[in-house]
Protein backbone atom coordinates (compact mmCIF):
# COMPACT_ATOMS: atom_id res chain seq x y z
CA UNK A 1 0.00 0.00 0.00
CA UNK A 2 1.21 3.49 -0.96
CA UNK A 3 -0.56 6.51 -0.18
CA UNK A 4 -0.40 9.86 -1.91
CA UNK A 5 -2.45 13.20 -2.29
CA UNK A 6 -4.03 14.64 -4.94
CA UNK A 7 -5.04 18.25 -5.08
CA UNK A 8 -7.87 19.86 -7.14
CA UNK A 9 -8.98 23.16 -7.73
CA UNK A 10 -11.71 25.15 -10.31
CA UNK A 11 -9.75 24.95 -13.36
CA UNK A 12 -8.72 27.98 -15.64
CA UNK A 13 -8.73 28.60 -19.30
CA UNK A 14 -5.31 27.40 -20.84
CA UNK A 15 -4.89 30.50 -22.01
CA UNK A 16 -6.62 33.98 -22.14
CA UNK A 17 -7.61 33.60 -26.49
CA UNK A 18 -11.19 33.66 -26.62
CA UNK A 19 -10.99 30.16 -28.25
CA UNK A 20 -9.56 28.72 -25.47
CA UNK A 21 -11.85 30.78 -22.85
CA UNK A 22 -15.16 29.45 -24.37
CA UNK A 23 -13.74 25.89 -24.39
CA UNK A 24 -13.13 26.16 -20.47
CA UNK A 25 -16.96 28.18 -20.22
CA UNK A 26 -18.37 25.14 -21.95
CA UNK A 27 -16.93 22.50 -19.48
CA UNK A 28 -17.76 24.33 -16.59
CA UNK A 29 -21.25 25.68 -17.35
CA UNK A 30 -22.10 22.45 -19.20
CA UNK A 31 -21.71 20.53 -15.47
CA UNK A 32 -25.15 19.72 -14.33
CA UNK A 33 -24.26 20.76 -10.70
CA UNK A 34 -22.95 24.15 -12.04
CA UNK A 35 -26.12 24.84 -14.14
CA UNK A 36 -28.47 22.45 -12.44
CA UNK A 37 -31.09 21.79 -15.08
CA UNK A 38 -32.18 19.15 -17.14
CA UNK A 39 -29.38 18.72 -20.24
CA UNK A 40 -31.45 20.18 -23.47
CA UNK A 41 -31.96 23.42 -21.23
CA UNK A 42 -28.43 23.31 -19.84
CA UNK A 43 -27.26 23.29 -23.68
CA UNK A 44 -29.49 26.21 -24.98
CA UNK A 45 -28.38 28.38 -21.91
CA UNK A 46 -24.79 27.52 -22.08
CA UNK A 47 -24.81 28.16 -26.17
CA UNK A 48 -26.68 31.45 -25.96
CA UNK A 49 -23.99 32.73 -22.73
CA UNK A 50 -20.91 31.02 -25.10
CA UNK A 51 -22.27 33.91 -27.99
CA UNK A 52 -20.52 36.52 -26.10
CA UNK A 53 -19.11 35.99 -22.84
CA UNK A 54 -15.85 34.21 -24.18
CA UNK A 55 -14.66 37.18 -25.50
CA UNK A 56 -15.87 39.55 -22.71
CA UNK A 57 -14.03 36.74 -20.32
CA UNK A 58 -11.14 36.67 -22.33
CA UNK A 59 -10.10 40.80 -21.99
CA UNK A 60 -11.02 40.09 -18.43
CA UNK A 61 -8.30 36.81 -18.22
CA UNK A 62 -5.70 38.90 -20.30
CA UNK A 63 -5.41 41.56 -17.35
CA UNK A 64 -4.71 38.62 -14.38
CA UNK A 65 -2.42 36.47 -16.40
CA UNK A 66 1.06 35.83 -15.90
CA UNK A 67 4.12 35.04 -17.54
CA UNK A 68 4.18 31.74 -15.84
CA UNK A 69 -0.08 31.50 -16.81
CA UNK A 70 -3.52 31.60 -15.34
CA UNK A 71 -2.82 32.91 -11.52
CA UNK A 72 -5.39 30.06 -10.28
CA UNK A 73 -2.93 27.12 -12.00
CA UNK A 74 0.29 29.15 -10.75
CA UNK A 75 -0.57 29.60 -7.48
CA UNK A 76 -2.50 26.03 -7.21
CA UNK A 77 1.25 25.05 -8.37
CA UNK A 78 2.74 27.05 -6.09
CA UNK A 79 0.91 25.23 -2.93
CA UNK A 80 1.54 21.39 -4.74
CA UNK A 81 5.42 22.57 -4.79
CA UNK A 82 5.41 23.68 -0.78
CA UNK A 83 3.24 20.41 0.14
CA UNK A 84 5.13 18.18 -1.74
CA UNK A 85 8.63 19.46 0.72
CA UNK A 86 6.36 18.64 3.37
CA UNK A 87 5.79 15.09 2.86
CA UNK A 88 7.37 11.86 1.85
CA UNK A 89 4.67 10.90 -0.94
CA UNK A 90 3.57 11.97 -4.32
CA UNK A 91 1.49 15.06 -4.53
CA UNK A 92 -0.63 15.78 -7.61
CA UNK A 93 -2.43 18.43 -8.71
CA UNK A 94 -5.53 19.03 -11.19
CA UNK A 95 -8.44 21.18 -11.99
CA UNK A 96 -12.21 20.01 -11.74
CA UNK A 97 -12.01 21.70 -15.72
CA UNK A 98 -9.47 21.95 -18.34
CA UNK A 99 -5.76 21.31 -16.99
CA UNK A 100 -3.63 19.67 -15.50
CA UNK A 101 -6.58 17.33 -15.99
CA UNK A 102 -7.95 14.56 -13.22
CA UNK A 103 -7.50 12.37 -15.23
CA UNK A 104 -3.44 12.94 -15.86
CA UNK A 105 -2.96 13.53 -12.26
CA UNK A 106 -4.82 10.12 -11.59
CA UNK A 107 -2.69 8.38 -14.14
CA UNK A 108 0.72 9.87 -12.74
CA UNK A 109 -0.51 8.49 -9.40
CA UNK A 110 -1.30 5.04 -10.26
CA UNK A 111 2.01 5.14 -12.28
CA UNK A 112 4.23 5.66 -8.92
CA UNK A 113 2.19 2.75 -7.37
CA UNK A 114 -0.44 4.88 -4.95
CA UNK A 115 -3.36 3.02 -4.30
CA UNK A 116 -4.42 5.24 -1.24
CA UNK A 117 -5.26 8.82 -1.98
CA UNK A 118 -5.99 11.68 0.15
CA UNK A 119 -8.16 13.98 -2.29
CA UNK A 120 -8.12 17.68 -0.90
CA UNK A 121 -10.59 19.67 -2.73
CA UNK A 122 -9.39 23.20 -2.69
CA UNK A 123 -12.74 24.58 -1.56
CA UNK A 124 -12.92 25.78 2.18
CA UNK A 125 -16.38 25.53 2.06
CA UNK A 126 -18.99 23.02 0.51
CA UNK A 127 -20.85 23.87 -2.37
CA UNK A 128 -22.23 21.70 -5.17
CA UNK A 129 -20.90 23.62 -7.83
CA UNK A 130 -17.32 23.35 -6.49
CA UNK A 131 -16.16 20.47 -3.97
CA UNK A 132 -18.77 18.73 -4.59
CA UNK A 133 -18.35 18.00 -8.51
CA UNK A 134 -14.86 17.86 -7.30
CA UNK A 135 -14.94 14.84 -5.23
CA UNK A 136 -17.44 13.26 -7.68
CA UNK A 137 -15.64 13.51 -10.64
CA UNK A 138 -12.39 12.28 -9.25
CA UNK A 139 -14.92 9.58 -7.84
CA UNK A 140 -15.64 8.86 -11.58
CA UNK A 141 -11.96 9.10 -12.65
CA UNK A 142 -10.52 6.92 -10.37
CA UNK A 143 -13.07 4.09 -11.37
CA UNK A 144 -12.73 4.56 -14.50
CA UNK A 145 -8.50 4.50 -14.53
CA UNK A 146 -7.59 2.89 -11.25
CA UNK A 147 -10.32 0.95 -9.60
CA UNK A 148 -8.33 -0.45 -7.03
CA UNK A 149 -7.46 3.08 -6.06
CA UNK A 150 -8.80 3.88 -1.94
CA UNK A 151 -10.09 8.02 -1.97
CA UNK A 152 -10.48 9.62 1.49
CA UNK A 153 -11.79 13.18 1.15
CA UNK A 154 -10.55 15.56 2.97
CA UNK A 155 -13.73 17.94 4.45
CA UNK A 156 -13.78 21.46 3.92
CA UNK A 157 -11.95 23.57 6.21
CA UNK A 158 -13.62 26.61 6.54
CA UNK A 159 -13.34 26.67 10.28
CA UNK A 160 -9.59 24.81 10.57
CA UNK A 161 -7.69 26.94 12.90
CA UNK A 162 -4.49 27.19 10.80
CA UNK A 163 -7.00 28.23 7.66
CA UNK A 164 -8.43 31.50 10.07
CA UNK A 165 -4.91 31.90 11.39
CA UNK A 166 -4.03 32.50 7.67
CA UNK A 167 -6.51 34.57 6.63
CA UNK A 168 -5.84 36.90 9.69
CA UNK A 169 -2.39 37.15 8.83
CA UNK A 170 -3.05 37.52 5.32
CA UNK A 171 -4.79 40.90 6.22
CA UNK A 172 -2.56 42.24 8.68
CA UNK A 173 -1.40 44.98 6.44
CA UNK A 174 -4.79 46.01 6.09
CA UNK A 175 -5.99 45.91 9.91
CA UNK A 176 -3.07 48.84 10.11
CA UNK A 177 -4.74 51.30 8.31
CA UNK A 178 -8.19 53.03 9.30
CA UNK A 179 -11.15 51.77 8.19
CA UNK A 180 -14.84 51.84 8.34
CA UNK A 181 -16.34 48.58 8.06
CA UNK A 182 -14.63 45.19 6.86
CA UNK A 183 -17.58 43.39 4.44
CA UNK A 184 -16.81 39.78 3.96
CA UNK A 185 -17.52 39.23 0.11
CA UNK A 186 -17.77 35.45 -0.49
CA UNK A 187 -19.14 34.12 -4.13
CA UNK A 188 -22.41 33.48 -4.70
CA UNK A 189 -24.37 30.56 -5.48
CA UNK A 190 -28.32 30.18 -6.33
CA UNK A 191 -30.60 29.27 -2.92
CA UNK A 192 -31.69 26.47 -4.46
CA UNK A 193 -28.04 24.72 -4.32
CA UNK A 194 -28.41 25.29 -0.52
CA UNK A 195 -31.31 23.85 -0.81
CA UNK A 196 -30.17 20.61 -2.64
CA UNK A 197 -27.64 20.18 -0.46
CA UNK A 198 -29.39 20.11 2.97
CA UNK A 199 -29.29 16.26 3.77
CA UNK A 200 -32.35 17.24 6.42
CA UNK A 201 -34.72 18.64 3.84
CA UNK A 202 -35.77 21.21 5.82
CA UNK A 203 -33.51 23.26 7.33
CA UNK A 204 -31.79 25.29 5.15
CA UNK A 205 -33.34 28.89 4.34
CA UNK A 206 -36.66 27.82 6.03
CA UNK A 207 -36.17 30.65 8.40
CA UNK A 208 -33.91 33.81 8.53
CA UNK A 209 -31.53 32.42 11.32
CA UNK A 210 -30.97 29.27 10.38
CA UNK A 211 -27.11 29.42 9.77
CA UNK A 212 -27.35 30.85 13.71
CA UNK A 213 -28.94 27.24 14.63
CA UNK A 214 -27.36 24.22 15.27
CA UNK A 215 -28.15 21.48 12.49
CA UNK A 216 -26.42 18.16 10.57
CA UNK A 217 -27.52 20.77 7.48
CA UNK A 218 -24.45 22.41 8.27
CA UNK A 219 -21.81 19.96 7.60
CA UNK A 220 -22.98 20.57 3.54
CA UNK A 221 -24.17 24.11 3.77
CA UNK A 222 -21.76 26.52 1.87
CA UNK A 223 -23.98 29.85 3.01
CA UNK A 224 -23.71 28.47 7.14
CA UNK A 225 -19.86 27.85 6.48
CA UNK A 226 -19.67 31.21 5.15
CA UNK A 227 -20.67 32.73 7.88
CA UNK A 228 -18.24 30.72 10.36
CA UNK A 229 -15.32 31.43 8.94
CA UNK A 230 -16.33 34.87 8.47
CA UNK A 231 -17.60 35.32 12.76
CA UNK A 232 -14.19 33.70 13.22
CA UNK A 233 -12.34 35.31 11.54
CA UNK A 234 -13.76 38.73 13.53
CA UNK A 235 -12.96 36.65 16.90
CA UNK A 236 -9.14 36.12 16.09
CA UNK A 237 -8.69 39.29 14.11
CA UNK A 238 -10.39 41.45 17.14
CA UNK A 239 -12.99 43.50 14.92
CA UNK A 240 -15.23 45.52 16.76
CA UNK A 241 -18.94 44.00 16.87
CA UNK A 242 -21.53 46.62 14.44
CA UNK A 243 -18.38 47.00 12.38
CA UNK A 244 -17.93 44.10 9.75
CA UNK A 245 -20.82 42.05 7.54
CA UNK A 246 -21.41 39.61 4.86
CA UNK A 247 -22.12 39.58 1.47
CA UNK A 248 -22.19 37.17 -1.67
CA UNK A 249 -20.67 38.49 -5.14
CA UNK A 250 -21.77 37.04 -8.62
CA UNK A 251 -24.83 36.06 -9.83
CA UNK A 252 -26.17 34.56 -13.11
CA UNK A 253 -29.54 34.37 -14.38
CA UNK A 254 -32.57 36.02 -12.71
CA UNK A 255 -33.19 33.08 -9.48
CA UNK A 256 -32.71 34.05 -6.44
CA UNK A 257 -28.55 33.66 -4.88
CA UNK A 258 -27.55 33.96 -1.84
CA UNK A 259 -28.32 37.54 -0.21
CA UNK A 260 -27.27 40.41 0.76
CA UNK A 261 -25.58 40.81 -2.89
CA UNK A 262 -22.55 42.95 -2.92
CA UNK A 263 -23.04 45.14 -5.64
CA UNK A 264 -26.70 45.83 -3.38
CA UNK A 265 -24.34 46.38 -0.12
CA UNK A 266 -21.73 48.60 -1.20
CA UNK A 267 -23.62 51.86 -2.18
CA UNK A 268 -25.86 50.91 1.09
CA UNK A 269 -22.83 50.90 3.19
CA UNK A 270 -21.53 53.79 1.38
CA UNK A 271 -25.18 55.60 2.34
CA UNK A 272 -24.40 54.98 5.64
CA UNK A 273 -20.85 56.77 5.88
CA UNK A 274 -18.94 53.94 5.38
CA UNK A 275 -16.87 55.82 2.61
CA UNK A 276 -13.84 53.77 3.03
CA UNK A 277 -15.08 50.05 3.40
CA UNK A 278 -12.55 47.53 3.54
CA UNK A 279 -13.80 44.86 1.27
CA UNK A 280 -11.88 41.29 1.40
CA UNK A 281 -13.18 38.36 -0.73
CA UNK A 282 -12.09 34.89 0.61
CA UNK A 283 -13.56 33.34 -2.42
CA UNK A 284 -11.32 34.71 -4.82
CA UNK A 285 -9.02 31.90 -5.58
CA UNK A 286 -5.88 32.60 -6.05
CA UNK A 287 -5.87 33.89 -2.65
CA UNK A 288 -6.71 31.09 -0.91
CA UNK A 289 -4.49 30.30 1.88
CA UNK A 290 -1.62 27.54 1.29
CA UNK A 291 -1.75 26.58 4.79
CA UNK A 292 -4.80 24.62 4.43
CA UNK A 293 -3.20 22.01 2.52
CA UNK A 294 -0.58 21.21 4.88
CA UNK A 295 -2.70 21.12 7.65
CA UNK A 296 -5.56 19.13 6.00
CA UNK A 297 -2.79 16.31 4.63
CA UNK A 298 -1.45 16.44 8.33
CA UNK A 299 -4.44 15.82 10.26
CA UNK A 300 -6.13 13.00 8.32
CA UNK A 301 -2.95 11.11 8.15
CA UNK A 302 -1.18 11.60 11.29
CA UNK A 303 2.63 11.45 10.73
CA UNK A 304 2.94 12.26 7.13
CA UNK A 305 3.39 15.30 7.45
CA UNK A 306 7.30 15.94 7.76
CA UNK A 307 6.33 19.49 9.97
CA UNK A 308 3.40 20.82 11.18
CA UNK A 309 4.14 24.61 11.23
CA UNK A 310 4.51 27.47 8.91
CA UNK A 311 3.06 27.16 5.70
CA UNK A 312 3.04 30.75 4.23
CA UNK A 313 -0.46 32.97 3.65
């Protein structure tokens, strides 16, 4: 038995040419739980956005990308590179769309021997339209390529200690300067995910609190994760209470997403003196803390790990 960890993130186009853009919009929208309709409908909506938003994406990729890429690849890279001096087996990465593929990172494993695999979704929170096709499609891959391949999945970390440790630090340079209010700008995603993911049926959105209530709902609720990393985050970072919120950013199609929306929140907070609002989004993913990988690979396999400390924000 060999064990070995495999890494996966959202993808990126494999470059910013409008070509290669609308081949990467057509993977991702085309997943059913991205755009969770029945197929013929998926297809019409996905082929009506592909008229023009390749090319409106594409100006929008030219002005992140890097010599060495896409920033979501590099830095996904980046994090593969500081895990893999870490610990003493093969670390893979690959995106849920376009490349490095699953399916190449699956085949590199199963070519060094691996047959158990710690999958770590790079997703601190759970959401259908992110870890979750994550951990199914490697789920496919795997019995497809390598059947006798073992997957334990990590679970999202959006309350890990080291992951709010690293997101505090990450701001520190902001927390010196004066501000107004700190709005916590996570993505959006429709209600109706939430509600497809509550494993009680009846929990989710049923009543304005119910993030604030204890429930098993929890454990696959992206908006009630949101909101704990986000409270503490506040706790270790020492915000004054009355002066941070939350928000969701991004929304497609005219169903409802999760609210308050950002865009809605900024001229409100604006309204309300808040003329220089410190605005973080822990969503955006080249971002995302590094130290979450580490720590994840170190606590479901005790002893792999060759450290346990410093992983850089």
């Amino acid at each position: 038995m060999r064990k070995g960890v495999l890494l996966v993130n959202l993808g990126s186009p494999d470059s910013p040419s409008v070509p290669d853009v609308r081949r990467y919009l057509n993977e991702f929208l085309m997943d059913g739980r991205v755009i969770d309709v029945p197929w013929l409908l998926r297809r019409f909506v996905v082929g009506m956005i592909l008229i023009n938003r390749p090319k409106e994406s594409a100006h929008a990729y030219e002005k992140v990308w890097t010599k060495e890429g896409s920033p979501l690849v590099v830095t996904s890279r980046h994090v593969q590179e500081l895990l893999q001096k870490r610990v003493s087996v093969p670390v893979e990465l690959a995106m849920r769309y376009q490349n490095p593929s699953i399916e190449s990172a699956v085949k590199k494993l199963a070519d060094q021997g691996v047959t158990n695999v710690l999958l770590i979704p790079l997703f601190p929170h759970y959401a259908m339209s992110s870890y979750e096709t994550a951990v199914v499609r490697v789920e496919e891959v795997v019995a497809q390529l390598a059947p006798q391949m073992k997957v334990v999945v990590q679970a999202p970390y959006y309350q890990d200690a080291d992951y709010i440790a690293a997101l505090v630090a990450s701001a520190a340079e902001y927390f010196k300067k004066d501000y107004d209010h700190l709005l916590f700008s996570f993505h959006g995603i429709p209600e109706r995910h939430i509600k497809k993911s509550d494993t009680t049926g009846c929990h989710c959105l049923a009543t304005p609190n119910c993030c604030e209530t204890p429930s098993p709902a929890h454990a696959q609720c992206y908006r009630a994760q949101c909101y704990k990393t986000a409270a503490l985050f506040i706790e270790k970072a020492g915000v004054p209470a009355g002066k941070w919120s939350v928000s969701f950013q991004s929304r497609l199609g005219k169903d409802p997403w999760l609210k308050p929306y950002t865009d809605y929140e900024l001229p409100r907070l604006a309204r309300s003196g808040c003329w220089s609002s410190a605005r973080r989004s822990f969503r955006t993913a080249w971002r995302q803390s590094k130290k979450s990988a580490s720590a994840a690979a170190k606590n479901s396999w005790p002893g792999m790990a060759k450290s346990s400390r410093e992983f850089p924000a």
